[in-house]
PDB file of N, CA and C in Angstrom:
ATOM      1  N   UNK A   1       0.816  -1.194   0.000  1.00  0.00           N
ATOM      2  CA  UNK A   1       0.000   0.000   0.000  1.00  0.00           C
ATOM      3  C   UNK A   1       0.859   1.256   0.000  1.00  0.00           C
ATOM      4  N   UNK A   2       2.447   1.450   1.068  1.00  0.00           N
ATOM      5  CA  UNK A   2       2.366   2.923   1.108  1.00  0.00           C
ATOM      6  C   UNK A   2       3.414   2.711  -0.555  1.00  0.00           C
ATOM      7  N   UNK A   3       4.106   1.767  -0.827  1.00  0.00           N
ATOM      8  CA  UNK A   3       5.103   2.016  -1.796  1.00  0.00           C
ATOM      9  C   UNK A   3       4.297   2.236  -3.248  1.00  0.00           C
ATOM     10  N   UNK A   4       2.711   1.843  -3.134  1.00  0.00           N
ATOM     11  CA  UNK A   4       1.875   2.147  -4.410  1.00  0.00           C
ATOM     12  C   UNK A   4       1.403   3.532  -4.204  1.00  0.00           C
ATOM     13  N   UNK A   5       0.954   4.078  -2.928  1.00  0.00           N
ATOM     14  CA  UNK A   5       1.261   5.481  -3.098  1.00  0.00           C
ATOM     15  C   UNK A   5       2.466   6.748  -2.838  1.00  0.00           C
ATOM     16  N   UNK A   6       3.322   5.991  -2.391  1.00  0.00           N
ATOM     17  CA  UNK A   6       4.867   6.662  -2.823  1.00  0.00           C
ATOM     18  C   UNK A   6       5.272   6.404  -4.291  1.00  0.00           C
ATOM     19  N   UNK A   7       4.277   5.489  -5.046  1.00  0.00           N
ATOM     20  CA  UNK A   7       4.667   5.895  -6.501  1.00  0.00           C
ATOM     21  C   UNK A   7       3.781   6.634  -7.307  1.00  0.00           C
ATOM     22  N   UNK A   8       2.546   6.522  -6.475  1.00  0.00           N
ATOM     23  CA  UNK A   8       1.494   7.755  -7.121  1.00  0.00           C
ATOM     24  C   UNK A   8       1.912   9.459  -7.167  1.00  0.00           C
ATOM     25  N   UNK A   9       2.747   9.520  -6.278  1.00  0.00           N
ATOM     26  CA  UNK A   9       2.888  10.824  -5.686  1.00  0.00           C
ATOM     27  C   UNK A   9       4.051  11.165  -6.343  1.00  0.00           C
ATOM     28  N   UNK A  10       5.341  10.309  -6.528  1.00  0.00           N
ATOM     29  CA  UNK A  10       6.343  10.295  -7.660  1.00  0.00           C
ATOM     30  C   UNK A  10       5.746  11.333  -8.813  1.00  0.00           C
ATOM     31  N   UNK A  11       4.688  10.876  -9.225  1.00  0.00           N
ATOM     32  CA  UNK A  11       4.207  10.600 -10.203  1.00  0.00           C
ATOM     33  C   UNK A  11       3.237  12.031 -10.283  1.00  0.00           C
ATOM     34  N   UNK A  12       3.322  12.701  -9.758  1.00  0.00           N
ATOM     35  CA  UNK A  12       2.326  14.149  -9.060  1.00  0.00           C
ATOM     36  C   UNK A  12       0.574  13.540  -9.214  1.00  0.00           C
ATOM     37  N   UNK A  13       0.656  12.553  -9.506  1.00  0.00           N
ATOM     38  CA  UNK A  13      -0.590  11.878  -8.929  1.00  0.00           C
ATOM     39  C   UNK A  13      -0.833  11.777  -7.455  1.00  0.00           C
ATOM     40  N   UNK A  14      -2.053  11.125  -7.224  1.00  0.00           N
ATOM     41  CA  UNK A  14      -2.642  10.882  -5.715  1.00  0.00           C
ATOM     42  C   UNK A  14      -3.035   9.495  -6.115  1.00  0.00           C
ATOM     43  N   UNK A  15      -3.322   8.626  -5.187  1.00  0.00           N
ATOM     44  CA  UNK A  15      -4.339   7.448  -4.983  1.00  0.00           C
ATOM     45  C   UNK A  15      -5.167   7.050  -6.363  1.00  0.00           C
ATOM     46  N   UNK A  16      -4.903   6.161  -6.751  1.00  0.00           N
ATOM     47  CA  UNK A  16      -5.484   5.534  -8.200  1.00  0.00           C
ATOM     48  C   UNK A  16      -5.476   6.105  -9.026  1.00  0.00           C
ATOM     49  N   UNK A  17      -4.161   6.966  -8.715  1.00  0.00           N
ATOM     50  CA  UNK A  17      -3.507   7.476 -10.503  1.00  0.00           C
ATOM     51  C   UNK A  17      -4.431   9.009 -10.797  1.00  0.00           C
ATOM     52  N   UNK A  18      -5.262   9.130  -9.768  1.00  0.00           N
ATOM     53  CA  UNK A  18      -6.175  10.674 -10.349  1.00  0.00           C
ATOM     54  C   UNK A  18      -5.342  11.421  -9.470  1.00  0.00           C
ATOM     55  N   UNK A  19      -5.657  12.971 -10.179  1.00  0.00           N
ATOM     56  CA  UNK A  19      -5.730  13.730  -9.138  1.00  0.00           C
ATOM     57  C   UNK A  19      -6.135  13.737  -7.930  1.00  0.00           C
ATOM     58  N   UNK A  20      -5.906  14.374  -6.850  1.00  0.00           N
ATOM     59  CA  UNK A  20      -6.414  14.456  -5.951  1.00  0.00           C
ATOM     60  C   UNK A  20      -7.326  15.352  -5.251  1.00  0.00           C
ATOM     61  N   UNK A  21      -8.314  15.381  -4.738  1.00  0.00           N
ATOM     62  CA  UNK A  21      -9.838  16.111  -4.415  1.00  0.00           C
ATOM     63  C   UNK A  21      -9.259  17.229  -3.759  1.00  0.00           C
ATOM     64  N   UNK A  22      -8.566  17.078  -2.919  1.00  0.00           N
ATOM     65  CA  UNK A  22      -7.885  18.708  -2.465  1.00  0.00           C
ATOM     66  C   UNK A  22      -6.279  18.403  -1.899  1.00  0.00           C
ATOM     67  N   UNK A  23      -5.970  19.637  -1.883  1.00  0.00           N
ATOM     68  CA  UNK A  23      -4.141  19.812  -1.270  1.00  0.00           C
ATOM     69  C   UNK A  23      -4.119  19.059  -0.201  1.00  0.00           C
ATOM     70  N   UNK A  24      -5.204  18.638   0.807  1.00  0.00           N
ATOM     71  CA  UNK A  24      -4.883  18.215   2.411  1.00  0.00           C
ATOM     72  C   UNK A  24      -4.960  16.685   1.717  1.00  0.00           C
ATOM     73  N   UNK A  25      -4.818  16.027   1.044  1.00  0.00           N
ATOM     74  CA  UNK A  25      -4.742  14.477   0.552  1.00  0.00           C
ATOM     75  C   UNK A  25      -3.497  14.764   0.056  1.00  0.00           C
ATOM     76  N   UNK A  26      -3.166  15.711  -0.028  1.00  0.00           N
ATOM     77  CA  UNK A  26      -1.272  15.525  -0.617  1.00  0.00           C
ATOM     78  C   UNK A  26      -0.495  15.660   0.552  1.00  0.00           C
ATOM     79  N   UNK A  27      -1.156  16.534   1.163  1.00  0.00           N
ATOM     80  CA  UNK A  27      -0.415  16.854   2.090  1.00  0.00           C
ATOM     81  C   UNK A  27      -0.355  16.152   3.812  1.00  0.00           C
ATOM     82  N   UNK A  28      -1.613  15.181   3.682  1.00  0.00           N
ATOM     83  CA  UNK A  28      -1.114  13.843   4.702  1.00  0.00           C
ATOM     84  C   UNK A  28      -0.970  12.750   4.045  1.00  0.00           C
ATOM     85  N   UNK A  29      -0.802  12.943   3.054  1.00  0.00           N
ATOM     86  CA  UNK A  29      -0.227  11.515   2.316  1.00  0.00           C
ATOM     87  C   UNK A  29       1.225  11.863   2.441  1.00  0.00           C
ATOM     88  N   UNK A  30       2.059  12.952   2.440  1.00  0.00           N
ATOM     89  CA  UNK A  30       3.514  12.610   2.395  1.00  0.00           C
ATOM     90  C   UNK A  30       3.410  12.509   4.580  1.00  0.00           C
ATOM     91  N   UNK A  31       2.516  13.120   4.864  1.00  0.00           N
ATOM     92  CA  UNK A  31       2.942  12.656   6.353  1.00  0.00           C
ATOM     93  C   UNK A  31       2.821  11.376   6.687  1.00  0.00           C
ATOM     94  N   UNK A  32       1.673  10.541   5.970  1.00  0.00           N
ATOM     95  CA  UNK A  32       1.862   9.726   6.230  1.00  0.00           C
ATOM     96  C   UNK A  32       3.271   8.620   5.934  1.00  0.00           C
ATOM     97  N   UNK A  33       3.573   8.980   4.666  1.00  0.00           N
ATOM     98  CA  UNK A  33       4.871   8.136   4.305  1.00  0.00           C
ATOM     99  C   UNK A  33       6.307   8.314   4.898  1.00  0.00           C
ATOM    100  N   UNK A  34       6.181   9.646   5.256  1.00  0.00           N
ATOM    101  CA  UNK A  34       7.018  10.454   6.296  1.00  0.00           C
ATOM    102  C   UNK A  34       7.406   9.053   8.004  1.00  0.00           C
ATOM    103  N   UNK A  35       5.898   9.213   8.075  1.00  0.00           N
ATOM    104  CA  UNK A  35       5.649   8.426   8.929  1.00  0.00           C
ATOM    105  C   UNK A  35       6.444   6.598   9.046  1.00  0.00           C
ATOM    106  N   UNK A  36       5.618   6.039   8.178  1.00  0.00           N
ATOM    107  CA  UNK A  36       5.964   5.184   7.919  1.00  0.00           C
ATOM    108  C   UNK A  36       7.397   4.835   7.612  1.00  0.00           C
ATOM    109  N   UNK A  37       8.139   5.215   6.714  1.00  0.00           N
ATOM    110  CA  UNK A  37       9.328   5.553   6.574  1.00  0.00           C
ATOM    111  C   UNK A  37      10.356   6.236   7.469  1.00  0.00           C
ATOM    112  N   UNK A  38      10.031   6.767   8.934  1.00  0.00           N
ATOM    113  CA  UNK A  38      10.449   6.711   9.868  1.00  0.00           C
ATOM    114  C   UNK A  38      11.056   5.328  10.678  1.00  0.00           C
ATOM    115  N   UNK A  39      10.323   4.318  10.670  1.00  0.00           N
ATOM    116  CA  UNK A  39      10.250   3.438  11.723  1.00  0.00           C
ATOM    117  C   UNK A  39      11.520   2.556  11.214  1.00  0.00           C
ATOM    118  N   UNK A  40      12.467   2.389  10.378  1.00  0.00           N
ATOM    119  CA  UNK A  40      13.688   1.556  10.309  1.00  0.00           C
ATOM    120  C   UNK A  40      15.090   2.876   9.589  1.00  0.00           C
ATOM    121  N   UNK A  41      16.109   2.682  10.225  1.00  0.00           N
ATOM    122  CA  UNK A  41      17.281   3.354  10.276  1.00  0.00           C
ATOM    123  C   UNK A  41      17.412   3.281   8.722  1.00  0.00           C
ATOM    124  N   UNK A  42      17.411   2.557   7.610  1.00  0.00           N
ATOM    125  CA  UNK A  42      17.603   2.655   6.329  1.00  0.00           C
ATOM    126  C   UNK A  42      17.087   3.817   5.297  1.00  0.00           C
ATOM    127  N   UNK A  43      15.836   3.758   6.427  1.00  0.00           N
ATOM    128  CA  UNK A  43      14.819   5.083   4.784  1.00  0.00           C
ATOM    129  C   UNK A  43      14.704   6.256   5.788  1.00  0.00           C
ATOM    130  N   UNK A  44      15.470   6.909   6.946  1.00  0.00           N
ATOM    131  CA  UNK A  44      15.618   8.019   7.577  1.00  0.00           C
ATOM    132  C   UNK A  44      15.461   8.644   6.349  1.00  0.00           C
ATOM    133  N   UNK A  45      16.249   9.086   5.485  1.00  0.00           N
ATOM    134  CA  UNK A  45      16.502  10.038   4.825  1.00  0.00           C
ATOM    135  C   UNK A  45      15.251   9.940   3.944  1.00  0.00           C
ATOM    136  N   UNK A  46      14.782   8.855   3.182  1.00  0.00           N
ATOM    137  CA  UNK A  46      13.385   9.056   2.754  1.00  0.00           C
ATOM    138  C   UNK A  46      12.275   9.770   3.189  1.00  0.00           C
ATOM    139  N   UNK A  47      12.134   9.366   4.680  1.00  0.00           N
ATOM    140  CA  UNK A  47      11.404  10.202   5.676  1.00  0.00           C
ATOM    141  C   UNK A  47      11.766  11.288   5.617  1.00  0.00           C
ATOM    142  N   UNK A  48      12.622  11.960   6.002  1.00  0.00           N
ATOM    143  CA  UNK A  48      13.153  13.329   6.265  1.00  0.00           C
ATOM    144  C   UNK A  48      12.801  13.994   4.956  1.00  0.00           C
ATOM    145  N   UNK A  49      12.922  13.772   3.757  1.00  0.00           N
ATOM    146  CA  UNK A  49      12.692  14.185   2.599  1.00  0.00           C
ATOM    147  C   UNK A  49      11.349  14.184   2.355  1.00  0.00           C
ATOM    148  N   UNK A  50      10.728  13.900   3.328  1.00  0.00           N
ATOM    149  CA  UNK A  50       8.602  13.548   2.837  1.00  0.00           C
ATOM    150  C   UNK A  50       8.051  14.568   3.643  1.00  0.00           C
ATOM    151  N   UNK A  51       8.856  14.855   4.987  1.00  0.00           N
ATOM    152  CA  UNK A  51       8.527  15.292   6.070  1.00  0.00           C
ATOM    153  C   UNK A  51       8.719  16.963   5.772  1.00  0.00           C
ATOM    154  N   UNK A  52       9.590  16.621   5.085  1.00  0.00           N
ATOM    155  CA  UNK A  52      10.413  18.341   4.263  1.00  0.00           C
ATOM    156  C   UNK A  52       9.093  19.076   3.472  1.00  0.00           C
ATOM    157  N   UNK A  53       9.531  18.223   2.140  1.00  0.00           N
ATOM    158  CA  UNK A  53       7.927  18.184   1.515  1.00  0.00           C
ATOM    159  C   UNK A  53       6.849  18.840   2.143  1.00  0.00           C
ATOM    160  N   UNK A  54       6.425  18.075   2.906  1.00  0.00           N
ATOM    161  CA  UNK A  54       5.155  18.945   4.171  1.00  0.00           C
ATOM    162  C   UNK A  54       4.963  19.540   4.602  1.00  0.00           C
ATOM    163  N   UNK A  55       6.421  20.172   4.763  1.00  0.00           N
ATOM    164  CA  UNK A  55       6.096  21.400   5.809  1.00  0.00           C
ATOM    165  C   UNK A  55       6.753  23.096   4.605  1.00  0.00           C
ATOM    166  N   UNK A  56       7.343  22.554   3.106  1.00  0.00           N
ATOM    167  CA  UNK A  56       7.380  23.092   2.522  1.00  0.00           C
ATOM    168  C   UNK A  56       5.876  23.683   2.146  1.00  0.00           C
ATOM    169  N   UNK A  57       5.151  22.529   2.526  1.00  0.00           N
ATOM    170  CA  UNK A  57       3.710  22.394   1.539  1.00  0.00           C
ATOM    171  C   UNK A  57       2.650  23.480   2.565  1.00  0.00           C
ATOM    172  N   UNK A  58       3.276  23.005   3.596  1.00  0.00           N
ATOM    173  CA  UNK A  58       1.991  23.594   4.779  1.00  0.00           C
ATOM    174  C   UNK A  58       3.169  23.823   5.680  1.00  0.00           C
ATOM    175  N   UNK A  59       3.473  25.363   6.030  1.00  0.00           N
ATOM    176  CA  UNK A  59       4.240  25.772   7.478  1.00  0.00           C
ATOM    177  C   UNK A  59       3.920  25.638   8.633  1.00  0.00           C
ATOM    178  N   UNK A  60       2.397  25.156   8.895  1.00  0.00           N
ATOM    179  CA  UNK A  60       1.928  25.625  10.417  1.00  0.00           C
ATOM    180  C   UNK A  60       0.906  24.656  11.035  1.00  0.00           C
ATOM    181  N   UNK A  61       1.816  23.342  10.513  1.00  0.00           N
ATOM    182  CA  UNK A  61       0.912  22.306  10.735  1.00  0.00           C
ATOM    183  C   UNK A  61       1.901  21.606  12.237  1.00  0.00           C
ATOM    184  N   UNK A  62       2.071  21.543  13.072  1.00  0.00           N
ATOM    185  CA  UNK A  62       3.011  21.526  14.383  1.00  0.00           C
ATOM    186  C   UNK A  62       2.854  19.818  14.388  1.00  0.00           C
ATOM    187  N   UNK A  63       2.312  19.309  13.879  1.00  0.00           N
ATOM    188  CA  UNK A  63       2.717  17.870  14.187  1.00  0.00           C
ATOM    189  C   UNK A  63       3.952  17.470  13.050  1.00  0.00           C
ATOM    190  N   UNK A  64       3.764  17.898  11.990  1.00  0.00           N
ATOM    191  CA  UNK A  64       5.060  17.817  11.190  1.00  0.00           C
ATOM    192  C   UNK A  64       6.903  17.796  11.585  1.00  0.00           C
ATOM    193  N   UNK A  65       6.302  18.905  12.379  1.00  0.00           N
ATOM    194  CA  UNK A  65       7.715  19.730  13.096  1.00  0.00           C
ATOM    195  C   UNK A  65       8.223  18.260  13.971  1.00  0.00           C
ATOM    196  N   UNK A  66       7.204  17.823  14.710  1.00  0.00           N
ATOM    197  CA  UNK A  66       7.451  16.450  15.905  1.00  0.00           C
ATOM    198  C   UNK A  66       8.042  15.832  14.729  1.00  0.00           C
ATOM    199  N   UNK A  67       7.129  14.898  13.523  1.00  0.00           N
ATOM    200  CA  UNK A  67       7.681  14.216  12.922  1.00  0.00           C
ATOM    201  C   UNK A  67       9.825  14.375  12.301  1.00  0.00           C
ATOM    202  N   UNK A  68       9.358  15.670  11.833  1.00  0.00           N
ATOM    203  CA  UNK A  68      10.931  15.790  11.665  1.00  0.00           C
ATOM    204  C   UNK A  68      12.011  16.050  12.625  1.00  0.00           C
ATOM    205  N   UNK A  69      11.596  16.380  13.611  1.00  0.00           N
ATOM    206  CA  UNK A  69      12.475  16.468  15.115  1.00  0.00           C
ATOM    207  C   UNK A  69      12.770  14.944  15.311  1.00  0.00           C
ATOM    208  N   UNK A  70      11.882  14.209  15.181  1.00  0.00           N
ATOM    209  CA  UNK A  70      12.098  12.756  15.589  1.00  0.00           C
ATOM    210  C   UNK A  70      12.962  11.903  14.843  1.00  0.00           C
ATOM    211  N   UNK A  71      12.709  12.325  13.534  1.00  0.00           N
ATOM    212  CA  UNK A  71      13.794  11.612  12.518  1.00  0.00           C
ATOM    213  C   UNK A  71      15.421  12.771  12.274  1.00  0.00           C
ATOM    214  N   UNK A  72      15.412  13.784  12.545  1.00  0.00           N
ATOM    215  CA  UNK A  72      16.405  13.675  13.102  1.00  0.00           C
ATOM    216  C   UNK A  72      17.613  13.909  14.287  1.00  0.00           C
ATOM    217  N   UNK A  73      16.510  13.268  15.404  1.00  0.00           N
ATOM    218  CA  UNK A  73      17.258  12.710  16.537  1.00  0.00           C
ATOM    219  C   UNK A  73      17.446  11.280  16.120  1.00  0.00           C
ATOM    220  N   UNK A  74      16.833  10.475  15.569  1.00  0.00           N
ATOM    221  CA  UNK A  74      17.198   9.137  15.148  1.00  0.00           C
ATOM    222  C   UNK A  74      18.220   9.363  14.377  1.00  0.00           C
ATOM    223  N   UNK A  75      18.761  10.612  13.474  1.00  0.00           N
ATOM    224  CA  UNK A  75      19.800  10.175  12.744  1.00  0.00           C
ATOM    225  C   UNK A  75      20.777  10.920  13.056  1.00  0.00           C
ATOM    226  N   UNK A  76      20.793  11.070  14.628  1.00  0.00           N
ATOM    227  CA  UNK A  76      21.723  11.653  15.182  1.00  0.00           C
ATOM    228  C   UNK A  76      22.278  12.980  15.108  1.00  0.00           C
ATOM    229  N   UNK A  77      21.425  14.199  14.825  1.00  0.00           N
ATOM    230  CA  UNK A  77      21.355  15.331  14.788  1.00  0.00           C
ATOM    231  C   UNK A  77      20.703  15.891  15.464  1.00  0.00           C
ATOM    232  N   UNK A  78      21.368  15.761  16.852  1.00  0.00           N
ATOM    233  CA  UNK A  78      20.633  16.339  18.070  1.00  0.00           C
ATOM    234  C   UNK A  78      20.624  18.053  18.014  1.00  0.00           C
ATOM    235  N   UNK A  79      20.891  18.778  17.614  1.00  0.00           N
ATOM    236  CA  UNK A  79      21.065  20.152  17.723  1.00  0.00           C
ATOM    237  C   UNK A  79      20.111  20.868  16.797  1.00  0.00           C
ATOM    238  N   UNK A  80      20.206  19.896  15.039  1.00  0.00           N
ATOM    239  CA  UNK A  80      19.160  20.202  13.997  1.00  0.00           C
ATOM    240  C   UNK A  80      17.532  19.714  14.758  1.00  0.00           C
ATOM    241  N   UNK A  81      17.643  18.938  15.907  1.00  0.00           N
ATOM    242  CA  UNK A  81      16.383  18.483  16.122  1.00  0.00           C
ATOM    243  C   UNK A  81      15.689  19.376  17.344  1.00  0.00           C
ATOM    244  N   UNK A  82      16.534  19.625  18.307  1.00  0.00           N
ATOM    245  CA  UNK A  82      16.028  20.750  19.322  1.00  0.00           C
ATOM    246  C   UNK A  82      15.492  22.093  18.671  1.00  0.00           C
ATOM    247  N   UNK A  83      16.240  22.449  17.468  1.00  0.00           N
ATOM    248  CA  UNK A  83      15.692  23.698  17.012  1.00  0.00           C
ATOM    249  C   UNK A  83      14.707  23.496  16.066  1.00  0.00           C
ATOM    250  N   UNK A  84      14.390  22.256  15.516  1.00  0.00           N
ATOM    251  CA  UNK A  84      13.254  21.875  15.180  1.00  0.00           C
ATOM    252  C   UNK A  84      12.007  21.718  16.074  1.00  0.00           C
ATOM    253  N   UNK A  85      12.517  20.962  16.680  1.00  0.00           N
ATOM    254  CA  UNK A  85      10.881  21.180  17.943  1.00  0.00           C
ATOM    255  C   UNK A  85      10.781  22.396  18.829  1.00  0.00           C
ATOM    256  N   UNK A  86      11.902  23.352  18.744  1.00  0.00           N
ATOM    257  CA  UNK A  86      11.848  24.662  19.497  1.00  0.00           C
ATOM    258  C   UNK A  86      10.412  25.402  18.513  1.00  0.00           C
ATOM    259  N   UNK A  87      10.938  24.864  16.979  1.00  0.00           N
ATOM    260  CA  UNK A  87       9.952  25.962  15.926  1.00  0.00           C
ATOM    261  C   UNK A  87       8.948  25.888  16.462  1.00  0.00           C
ATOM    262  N   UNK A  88       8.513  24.027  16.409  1.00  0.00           N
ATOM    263  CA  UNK A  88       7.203  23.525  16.575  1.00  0.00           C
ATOM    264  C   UNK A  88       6.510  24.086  17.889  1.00  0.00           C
ATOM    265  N   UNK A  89       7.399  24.721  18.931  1.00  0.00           N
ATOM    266  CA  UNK A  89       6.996  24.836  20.158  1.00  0.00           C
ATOM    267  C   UNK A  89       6.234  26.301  19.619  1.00  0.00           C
ATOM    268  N   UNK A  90       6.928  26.749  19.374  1.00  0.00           N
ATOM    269  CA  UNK A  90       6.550  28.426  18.961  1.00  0.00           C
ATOM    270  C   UNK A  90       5.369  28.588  17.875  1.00  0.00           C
ATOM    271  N   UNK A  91       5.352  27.558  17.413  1.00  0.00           N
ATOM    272  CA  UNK A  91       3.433  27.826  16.660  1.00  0.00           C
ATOM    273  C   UNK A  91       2.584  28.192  17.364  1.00  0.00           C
ATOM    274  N   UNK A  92       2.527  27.632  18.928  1.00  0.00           N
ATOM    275  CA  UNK A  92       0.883  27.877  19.976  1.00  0.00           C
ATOM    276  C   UNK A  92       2.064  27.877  20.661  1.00  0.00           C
ATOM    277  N   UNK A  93       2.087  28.561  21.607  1.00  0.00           N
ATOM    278  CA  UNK A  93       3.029  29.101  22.950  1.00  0.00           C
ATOM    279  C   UNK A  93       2.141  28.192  24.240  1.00  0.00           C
ATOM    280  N   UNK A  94       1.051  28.254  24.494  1.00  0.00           N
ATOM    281  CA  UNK A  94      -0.115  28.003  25.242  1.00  0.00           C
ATOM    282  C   UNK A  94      -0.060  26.449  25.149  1.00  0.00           C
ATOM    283  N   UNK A  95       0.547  25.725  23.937  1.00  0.00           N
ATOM    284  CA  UNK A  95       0.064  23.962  24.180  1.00  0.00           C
ATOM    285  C   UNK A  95       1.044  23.586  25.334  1.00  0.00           C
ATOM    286  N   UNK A  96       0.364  22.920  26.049  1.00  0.00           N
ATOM    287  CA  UNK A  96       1.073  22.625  27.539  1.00  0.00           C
ATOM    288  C   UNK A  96       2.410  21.134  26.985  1.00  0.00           C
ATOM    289  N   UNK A  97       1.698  20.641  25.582  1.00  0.00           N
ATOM    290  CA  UNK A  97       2.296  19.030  25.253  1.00  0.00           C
ATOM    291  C   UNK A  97       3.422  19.285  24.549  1.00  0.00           C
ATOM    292  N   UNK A  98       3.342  20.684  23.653  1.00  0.00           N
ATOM    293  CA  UNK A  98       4.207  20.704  22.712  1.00  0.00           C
ATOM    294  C   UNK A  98       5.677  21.560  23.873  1.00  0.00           C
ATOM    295  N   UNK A  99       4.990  22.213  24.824  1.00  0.00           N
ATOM    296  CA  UNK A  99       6.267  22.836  25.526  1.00  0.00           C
ATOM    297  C   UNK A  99       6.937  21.567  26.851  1.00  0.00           C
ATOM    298  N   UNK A 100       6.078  20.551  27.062  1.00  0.00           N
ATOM    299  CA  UNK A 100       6.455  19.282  27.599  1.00  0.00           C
ATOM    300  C   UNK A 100       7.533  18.678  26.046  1.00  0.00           C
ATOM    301  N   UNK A 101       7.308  18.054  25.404  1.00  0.00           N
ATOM    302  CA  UNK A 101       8.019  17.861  23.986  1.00  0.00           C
ATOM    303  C   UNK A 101       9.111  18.060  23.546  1.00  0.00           C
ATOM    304  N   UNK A 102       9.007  19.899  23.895  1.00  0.00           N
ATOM    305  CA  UNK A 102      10.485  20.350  23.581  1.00  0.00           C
ATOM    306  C   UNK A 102      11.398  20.483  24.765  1.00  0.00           C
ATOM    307  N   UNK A 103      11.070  19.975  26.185  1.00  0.00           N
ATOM    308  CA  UNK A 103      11.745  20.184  27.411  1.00  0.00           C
ATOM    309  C   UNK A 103      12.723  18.521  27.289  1.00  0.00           C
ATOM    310  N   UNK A 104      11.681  17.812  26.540  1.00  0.00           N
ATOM    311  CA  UNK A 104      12.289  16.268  26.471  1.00  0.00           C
ATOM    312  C   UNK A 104      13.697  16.609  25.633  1.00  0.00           C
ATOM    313  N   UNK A 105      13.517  17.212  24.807  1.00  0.00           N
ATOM    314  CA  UNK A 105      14.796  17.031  23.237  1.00  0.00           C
ATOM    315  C   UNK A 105      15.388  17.594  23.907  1.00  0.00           C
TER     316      UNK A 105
END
């Protein structure tokens, strides 16, 4: 499933080769692959590159920011990742989770 739509999207397609009904289907479809492509040390950089994508696509979506903070503290860029979840912190000042979040990194 995600490598048939990591080739739809290649492809500036969406899901069964059509377009897609609006920007927010492009734009959690690379989170999702982002996602997925997180979870083994080999496709970090795949991830990181989906996760990029996303937040090129949409600036002010704060779960993104987690996603890419996370991949890269996994790839051992602790300094690129604190000032990544610092950003994410600074979208809503007020979220009690996201300033818990960035106290962790």
């Amino acid at each position: 499933m995600f490598l048939g739509l990591e080739a739809s999207l290649k492809e500036n397609k969406y899901i069964d080769g059509t377009e897609a009904s609006s920007p927010a289907e492009y734009l959690w479809s690379l989170y999702l692959l982002a996602q997925h492509f997180s979870r083994k040390f080999e496709t970090l950089n795949k991830a990181y590159d989906y996760i990029n994508r996303a937040i090129e696509h949409t600036m002010t979506v704060t779960e993104f920011y987690v996603i890419k903070a996370e991949i890269e503290y996994k790839l051992h860029r602790n300094v690129d990742a604190i000032k990544t979840i610092n950003e994410a912190r600074k979208t809503d000042l007020a979220d009690r989770y996201m300033n818990n979040i960035c106290i962790k990194f």
